[in-house]
Protein backbone atom coordinates (compact mmCIF):
# COMPACT_ATOMS: atom_id res chain seq x y z
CA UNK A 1 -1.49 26.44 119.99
CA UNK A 2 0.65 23.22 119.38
CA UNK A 3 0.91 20.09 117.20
CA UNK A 4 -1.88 17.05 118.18
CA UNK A 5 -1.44 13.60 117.75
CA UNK A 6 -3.24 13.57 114.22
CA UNK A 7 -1.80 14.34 111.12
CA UNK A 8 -2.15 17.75 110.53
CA UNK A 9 -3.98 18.31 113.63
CA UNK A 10 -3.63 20.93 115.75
CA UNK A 11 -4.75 22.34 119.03
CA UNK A 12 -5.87 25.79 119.65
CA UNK A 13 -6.69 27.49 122.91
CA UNK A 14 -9.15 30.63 122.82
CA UNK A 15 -8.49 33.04 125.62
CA UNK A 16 -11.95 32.88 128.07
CA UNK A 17 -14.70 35.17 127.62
CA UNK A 18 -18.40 35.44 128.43
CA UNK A 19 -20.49 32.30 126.50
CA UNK A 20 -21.69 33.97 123.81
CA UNK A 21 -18.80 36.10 122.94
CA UNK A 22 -16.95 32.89 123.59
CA UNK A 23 -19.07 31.36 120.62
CA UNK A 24 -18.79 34.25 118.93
CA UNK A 25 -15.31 33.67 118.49
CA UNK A 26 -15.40 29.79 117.96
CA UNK A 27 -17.31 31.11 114.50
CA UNK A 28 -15.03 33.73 113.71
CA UNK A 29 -12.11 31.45 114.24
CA UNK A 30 -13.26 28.65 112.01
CA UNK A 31 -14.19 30.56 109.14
CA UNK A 32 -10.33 32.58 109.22
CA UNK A 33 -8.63 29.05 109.06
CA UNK A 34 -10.71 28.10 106.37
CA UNK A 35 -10.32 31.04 104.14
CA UNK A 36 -6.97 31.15 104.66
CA UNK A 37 -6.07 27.47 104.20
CA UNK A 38 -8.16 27.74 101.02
CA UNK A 39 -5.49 31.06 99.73
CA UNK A 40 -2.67 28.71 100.44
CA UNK A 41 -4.34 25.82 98.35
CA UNK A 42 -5.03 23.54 100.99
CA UNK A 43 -7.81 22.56 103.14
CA UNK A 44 -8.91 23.08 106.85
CA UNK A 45 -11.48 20.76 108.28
CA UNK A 46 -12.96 20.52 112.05
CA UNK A 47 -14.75 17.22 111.29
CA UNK A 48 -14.85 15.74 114.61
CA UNK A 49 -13.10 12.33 113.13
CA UNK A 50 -11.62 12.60 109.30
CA UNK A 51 -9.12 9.68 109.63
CA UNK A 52 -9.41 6.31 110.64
CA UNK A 53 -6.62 5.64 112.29
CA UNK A 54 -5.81 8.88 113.84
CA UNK A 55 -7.49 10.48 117.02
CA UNK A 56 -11.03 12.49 116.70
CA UNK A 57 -11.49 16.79 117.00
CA UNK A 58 -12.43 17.90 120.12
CA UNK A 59 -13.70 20.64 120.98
CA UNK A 60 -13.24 20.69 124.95
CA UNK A 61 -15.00 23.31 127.04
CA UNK A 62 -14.17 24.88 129.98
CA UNK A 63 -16.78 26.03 132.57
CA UNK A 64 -16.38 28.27 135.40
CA UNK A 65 -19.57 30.45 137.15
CA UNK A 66 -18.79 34.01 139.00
CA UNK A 67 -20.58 36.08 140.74
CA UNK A 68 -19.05 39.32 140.48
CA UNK A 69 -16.06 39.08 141.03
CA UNK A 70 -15.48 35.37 143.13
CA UNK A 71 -15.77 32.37 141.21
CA UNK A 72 -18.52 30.17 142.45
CA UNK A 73 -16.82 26.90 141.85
CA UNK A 74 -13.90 27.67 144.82
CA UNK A 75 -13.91 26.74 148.23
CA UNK A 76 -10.47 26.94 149.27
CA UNK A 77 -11.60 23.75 152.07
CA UNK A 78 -13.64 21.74 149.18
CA UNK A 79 -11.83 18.92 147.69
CA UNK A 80 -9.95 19.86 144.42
CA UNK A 81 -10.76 23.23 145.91
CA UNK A 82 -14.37 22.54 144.22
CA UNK A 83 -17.54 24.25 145.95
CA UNK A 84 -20.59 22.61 146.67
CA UNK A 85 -21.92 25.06 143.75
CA UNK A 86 -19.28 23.78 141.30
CA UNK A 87 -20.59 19.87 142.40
CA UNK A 88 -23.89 20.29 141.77
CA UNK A 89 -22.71 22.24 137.85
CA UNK A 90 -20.97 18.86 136.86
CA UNK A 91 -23.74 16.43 138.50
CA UNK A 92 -26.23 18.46 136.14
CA UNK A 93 -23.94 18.14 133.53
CA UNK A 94 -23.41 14.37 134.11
CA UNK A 95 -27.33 14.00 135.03
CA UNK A 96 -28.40 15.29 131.60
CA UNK A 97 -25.42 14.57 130.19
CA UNK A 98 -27.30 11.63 127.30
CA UNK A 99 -30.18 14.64 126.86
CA UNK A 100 -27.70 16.75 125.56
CA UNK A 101 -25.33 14.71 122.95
CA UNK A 102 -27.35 15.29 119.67
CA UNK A 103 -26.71 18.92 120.28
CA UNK A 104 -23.07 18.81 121.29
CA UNK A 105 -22.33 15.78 118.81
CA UNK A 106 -24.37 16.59 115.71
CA UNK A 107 -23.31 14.82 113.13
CA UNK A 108 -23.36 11.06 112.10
CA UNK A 109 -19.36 11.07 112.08
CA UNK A 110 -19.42 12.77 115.61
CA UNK A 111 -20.12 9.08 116.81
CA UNK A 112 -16.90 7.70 115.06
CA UNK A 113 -15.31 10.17 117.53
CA UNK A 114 -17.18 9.61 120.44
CA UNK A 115 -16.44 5.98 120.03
CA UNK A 116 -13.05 5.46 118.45
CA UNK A 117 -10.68 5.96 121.63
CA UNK A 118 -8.27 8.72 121.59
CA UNK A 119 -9.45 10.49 124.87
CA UNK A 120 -12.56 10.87 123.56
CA UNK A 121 -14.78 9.94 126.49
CA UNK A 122 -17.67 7.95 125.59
CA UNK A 123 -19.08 7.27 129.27
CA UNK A 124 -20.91 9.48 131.91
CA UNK A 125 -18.20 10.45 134.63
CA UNK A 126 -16.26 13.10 136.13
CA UNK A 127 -12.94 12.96 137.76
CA UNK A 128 -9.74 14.96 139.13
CA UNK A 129 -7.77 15.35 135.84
CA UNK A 130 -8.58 12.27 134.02
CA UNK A 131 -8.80 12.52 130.45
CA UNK A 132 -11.03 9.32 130.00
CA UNK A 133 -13.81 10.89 131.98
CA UNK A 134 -16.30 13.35 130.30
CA UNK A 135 -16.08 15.95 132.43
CA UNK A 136 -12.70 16.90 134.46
CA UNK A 137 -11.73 18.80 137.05
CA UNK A 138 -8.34 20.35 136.03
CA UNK A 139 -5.14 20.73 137.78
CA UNK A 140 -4.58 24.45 139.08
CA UNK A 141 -2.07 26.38 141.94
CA UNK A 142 -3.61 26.71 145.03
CA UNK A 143 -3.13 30.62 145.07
CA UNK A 144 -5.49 30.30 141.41
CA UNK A 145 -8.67 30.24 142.86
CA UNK A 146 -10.31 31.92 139.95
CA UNK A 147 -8.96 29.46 137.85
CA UNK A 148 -11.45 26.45 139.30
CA UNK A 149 -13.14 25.08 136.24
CA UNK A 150 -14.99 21.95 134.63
CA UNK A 151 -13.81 21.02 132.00
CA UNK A 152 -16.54 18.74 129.39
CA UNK A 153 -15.10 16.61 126.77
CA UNK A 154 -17.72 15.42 124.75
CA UNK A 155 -17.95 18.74 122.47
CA UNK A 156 -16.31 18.24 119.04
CA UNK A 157 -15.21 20.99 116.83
CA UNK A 158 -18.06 20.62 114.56
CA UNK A 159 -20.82 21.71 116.68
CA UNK A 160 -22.91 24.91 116.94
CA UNK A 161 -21.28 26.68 119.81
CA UNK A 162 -24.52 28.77 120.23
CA UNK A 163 -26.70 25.96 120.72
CA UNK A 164 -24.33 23.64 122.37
CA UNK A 165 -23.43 26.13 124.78
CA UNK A 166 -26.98 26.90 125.96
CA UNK A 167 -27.71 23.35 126.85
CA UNK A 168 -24.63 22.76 128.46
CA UNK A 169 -24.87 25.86 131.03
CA UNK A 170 -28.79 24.83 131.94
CA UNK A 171 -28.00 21.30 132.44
CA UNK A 172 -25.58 22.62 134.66
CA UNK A 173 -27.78 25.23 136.19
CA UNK A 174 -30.15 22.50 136.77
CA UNK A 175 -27.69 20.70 138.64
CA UNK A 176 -27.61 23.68 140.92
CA UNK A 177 -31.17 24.49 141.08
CA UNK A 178 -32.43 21.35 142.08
CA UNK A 179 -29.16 20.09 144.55
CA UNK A 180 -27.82 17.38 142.50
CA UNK A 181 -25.78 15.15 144.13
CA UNK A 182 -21.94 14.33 142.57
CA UNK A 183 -21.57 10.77 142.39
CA UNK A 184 -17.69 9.39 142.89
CA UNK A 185 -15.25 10.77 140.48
CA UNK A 186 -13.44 8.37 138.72
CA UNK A 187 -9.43 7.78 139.25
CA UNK A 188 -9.22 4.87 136.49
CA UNK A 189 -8.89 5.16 132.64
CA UNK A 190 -12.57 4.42 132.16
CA UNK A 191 -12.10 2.96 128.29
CA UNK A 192 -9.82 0.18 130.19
CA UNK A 193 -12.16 -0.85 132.87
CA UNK A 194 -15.05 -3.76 131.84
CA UNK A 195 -18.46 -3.35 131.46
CA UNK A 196 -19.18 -4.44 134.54
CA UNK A 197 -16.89 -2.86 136.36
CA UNK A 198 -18.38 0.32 135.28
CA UNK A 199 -21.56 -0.82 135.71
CA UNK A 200 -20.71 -1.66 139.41
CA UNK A 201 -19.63 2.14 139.63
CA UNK A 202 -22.74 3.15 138.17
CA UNK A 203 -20.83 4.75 134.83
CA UNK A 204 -23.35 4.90 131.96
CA UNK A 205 -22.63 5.10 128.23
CA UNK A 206 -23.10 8.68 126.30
CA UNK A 207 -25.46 7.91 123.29
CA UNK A 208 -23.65 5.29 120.42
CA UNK A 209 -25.20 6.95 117.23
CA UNK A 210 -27.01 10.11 116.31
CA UNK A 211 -29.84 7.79 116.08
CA UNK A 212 -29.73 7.13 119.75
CA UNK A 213 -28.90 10.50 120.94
CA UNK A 214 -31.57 12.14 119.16
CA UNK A 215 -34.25 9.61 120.56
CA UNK A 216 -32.99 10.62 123.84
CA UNK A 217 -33.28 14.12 122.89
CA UNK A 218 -36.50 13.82 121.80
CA UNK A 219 -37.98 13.25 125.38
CA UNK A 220 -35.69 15.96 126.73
CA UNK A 221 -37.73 18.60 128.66
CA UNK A 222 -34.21 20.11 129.52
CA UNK A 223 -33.61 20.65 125.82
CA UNK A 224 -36.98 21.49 124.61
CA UNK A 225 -37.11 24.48 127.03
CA UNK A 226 -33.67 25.69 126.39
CA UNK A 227 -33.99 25.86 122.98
CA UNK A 228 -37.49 26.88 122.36
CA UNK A 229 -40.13 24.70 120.52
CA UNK A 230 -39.47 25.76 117.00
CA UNK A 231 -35.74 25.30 117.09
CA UNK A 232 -36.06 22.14 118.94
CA UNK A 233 -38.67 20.78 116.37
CA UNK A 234 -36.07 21.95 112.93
CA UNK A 235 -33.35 20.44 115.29
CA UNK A 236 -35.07 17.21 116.06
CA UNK A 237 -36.09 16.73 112.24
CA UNK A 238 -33.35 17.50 110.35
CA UNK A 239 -31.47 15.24 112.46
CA UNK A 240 -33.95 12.75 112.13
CA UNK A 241 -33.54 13.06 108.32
CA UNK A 242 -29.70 13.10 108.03
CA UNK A 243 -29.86 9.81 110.10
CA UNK A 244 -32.27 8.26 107.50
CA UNK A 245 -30.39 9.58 104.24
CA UNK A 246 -26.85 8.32 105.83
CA UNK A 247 -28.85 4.62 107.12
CA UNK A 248 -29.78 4.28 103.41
CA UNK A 249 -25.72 4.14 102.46
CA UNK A 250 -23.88 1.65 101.06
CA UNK A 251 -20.32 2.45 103.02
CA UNK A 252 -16.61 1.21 101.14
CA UNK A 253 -16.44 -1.07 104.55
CA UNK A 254 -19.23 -2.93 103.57
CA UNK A 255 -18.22 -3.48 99.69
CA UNK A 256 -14.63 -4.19 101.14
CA UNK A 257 -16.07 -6.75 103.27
CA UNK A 258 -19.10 -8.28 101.01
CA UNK A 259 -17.70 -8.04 97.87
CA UNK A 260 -13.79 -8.36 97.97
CA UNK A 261 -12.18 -7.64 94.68
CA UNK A 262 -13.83 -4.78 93.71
């Protein structure tokens, strides 16, 4: 663990594990901070962006895939030493990648994150440790072949680790399944390039609201199958609803701005 740039914010690593034990643990973790911020009279929040003017929660996910006991995403000749296996992972998870976002960003505020800077990545790349990029290929020794891994950004600390999870590792699965194709990784900060020069290297936008990503969603075949019709439906809805009751607001920007004084 250390000290983030936030106030108060800090960053804690969970050793690996298998997915679900992995989200197991995610659950287990929040709920000890809480109760034990609350016995010291304080409060501990993983709302993906409390402040303003301080960087977003994260909750950033790393992905490897063994079987047995070698890890699919190595080939010692592959560049980054990534397989073609570990390629075709991130091009499913870049390929579904707008699918995917009202389940891995679920709240309203997740957006503010998404979209407020702070290495939060807010467009549909990959590249060779770059922290602009959604998903990244991390830095390891060359004797660490086991420790190949994809790393995806996009996750903030408020999400359901069970559900968010389960999409992620089938839109990568799909990826492998059907041969996707990596595009370019990219080398540049992508929140400094232009629009068009990230349309010219074909990098899309994630989702802007919860309204967006959950009309995405909607058409998601991906999603629907992953999480089964009922859960999809009660996800799809309630979402739907939360987006209404927080459109209906009247926010302190807009009295700041519309009625100064007050």
């Amino acid at each position: 663990s250390h000290h983030e740039a936030g106030p108060g914010q800090n960053e804690i690593d969970l050793r690996y594990a298998d997915a679900l034990s992995t989200a197991d643990n995610i659950m287990t973790f929040r709920t000890v901070v809480k109760e034990v911020a609350l016995q010291q009279g304080i409060m501990a929040t993983f709302m993906p962006k409390p402040l303003i003017e301080a960087p977003g929660s994260g909750m950033h996910t790393h992905f490897s895939l063994f079987e047995g006991d070698h890890n699919a995403f190595y080939d010692p000749a592959g560049q980054y030493q990534l397989s073609s296996t570990g390629r075709s992972f991130i091009a499913g998870l870049l390929h579904h990648a707008a699918e995917i976002t009202a389940v891995t960003n679920q709240y309203v505020n997740s957006y503010k994150r998404l979209w407020g800077g702070g290495e939060a990545p807010s467009y549909v790349c990959w590249g060779h440790n770059n922290r602009s990029a959604l998903v990244r290929v991390p830095r390891h020794k060359p004797d660490k072949g086991p420790s190949t891994r994809a790393e995806y950004r996009a996750l903030d600390s408020a999400a359901n680790p069970y559900l968010a999870f389960a999409v992620l590792i089938s839109a990568g699965l799909k990826g492998i399944e059907e041969g996707y194709d990596l595009p370019d990784g990219a080398e540049d900060n992508v929140w400094a390039l232009s629009d068009s020069e990230r349309k010219a290297m074909g990098i899309k936008p994630l989702p802007g609201s919860l309204e967006q990503a959950v009309e995405v969603m909607e058409s998601s075949e991906l999603v629907a199958e992953t999480l089964g019709e009922d859960v999809f439906e009660f996800f799809v809805r309630n979402k739907i609803q939360e987006w209404t009751a927080y459109r209906s607001q009247v926010t302190p920007f807009e009295l700041r701005s519309l009625l100064p004084g007050i």
